[in-house]
Each structure stands twice: as C-alpha cells, then as structure tokens.
C-alpha atoms as a PDB file:
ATOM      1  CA  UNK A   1      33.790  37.758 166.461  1.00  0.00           C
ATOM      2  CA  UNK A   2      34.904  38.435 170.220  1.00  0.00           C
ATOM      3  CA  UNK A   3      32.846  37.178 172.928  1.00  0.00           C
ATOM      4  CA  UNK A   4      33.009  37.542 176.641  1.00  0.00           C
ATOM      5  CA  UNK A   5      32.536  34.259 178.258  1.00  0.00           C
ATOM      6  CA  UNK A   6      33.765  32.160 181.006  1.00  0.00           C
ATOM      7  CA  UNK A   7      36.778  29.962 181.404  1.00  0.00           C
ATOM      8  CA  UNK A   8      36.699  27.376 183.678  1.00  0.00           C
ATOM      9  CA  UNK A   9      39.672  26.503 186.337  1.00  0.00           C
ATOM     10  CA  UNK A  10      40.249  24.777 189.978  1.00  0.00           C
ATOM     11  CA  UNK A  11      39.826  21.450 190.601  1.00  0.00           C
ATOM     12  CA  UNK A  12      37.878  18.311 189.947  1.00  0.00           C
ATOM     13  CA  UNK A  13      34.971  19.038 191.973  1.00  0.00           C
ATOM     14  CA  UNK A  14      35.817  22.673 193.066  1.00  0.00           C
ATOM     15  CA  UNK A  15      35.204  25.059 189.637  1.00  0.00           C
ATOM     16  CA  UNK A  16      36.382  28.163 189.816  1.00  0.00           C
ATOM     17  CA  UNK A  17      35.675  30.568 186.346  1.00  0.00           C
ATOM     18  CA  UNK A  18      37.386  33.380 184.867  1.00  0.00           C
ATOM     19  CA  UNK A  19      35.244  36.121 182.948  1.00  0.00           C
ATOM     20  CA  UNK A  20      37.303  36.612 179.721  1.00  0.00           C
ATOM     21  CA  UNK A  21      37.199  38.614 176.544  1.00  0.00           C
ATOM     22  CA  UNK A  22      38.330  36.043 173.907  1.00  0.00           C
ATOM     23  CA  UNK A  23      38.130  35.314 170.251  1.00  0.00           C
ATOM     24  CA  UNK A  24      35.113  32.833 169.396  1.00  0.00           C
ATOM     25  CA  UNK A  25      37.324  30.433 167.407  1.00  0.00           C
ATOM     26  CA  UNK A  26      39.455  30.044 170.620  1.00  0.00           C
ATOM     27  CA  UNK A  27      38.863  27.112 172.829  1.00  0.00           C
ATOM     28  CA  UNK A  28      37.056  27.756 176.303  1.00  0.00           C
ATOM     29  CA  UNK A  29      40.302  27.997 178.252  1.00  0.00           C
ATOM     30  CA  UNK A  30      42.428  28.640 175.769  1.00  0.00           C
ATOM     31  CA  UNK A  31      44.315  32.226 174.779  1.00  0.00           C
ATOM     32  CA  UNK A  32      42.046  35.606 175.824  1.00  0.00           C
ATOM     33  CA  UNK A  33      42.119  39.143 175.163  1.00  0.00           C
ATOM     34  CA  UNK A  34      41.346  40.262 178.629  1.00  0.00           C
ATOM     35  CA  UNK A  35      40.486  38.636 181.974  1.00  0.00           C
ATOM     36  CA  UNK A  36      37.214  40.613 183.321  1.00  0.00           C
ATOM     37  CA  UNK A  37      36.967  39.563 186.915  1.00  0.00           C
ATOM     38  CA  UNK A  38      36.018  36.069 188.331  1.00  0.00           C
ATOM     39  CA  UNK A  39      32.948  33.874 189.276  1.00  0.00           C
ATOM     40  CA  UNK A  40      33.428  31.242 192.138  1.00  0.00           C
ATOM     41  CA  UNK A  41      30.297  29.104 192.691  1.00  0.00           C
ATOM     42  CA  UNK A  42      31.317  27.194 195.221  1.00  0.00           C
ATOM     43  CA  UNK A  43      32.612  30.081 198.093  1.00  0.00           C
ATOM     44  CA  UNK A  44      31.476  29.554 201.450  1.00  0.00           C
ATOM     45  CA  UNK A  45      31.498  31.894 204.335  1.00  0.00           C
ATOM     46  CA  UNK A  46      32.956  35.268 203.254  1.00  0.00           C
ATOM     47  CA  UNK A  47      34.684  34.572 200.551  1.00  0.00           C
ATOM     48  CA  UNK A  48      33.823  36.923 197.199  1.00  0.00           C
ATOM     49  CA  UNK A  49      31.850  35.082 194.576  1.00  0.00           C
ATOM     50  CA  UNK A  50      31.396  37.083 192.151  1.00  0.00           C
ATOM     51  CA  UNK A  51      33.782  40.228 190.665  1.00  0.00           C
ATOM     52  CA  UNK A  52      33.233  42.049 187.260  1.00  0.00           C
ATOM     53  CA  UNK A  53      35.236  45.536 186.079  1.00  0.00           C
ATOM     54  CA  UNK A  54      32.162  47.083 184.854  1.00  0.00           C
ATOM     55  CA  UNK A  55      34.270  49.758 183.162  1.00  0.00           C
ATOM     56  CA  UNK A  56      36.041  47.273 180.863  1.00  0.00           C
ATOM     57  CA  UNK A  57      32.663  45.199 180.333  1.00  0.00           C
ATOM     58  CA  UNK A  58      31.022  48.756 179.216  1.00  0.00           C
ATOM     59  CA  UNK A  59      34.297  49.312 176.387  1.00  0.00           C
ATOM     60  CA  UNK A  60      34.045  45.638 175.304  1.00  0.00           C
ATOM     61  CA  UNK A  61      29.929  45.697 174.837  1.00  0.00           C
ATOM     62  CA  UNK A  62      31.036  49.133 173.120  1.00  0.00           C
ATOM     63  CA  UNK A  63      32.918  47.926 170.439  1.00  0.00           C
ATOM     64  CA  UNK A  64      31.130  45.269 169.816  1.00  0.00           C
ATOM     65  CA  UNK A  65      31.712  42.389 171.676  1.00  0.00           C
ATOM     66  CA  UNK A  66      28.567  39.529 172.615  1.00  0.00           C
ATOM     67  CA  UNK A  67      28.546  38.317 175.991  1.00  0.00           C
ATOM     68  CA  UNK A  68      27.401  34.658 176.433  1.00  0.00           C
ATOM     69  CA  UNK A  69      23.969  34.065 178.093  1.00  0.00           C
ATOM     70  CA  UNK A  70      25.698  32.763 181.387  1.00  0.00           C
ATOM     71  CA  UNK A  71      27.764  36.137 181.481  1.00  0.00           C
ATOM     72  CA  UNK A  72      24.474  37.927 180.946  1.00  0.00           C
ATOM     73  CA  UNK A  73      22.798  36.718 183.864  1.00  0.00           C
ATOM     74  CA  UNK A  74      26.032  36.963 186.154  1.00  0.00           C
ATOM     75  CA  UNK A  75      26.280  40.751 184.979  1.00  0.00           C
ATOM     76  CA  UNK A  76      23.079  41.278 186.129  1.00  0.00           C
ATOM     77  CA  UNK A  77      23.543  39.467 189.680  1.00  0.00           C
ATOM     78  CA  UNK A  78      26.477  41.659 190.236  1.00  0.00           C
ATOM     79  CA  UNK A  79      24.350  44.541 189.545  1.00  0.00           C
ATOM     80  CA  UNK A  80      21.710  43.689 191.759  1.00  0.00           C
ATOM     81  CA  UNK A  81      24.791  43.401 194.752  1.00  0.00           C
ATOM     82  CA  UNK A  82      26.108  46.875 194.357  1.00  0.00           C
ATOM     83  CA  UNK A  83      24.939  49.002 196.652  1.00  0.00           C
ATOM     84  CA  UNK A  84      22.640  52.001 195.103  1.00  0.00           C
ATOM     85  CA  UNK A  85      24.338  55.071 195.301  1.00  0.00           C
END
C-alpha cells in the first residue's frame, strides 16, 4: 500500500518534516516515492510553515494512495490559508 505521511528531519530539538509519498513497509525516513512539500512547526517570524503541491496530493489520493491522520489535518490547515479565489 502507498501512504503519504511525514518524515521527520532537523535537529535535536528543532523538527523539521517532509510530506512524502512512500511505500508503507518503508521506514519513516527511509526511501519515498515523492516529496510533497514540507511542514516546519517550529518557524518563527515569517518564515513558511507549511507547503503542500495540491496537484500532486490530488493524483496520489487518485490512484489510491491513504494519507496518514496527521497529513489529513495539515491538508486541511493549508486549505483554510489559501486565499479564496
């Protein structure tokens, strides 16, 4: 099964998470399929803390692929920050 979840990097103390398409047997930060944009918890000022390429999340969640409940709820944060246009 392929899941899009997050992949933790930075430093002890300063995480910093990737938002990956990966296999499920694969460990958290090991090998992915495709890096979907980032999540940084701990920016300050204005720093970006959140990015996702909805296009690529809409082809993955296409053909099948489950998101993780984290990635749900950071999906739908992003969509409450775009502007309506």
């Amino acid at each position: 099964m392929v899941v899009i979840r997050l992949s933790r990097g930075g430093s002890k103390g300063r995480p910093f998470f990737n938002i990956v398409v990966s296999d499920k047997r694969v460990r958290r930060d090991g090998r992915f399929i495709e890096r979907l944009g980032f999540y940084n918890p701990s920016a300050k000022g204005g720093e970006e803390t959140l990015r996702i390429a909805q296009d690529r999340l809409t082809y993955w969640k296409g053909v099948g692929a489950q998101a993780s409940p984290t990635v749900e709820r950071l999906v739908k944060q992003a969509a409450k920050q775009q502007p309506a246009a």
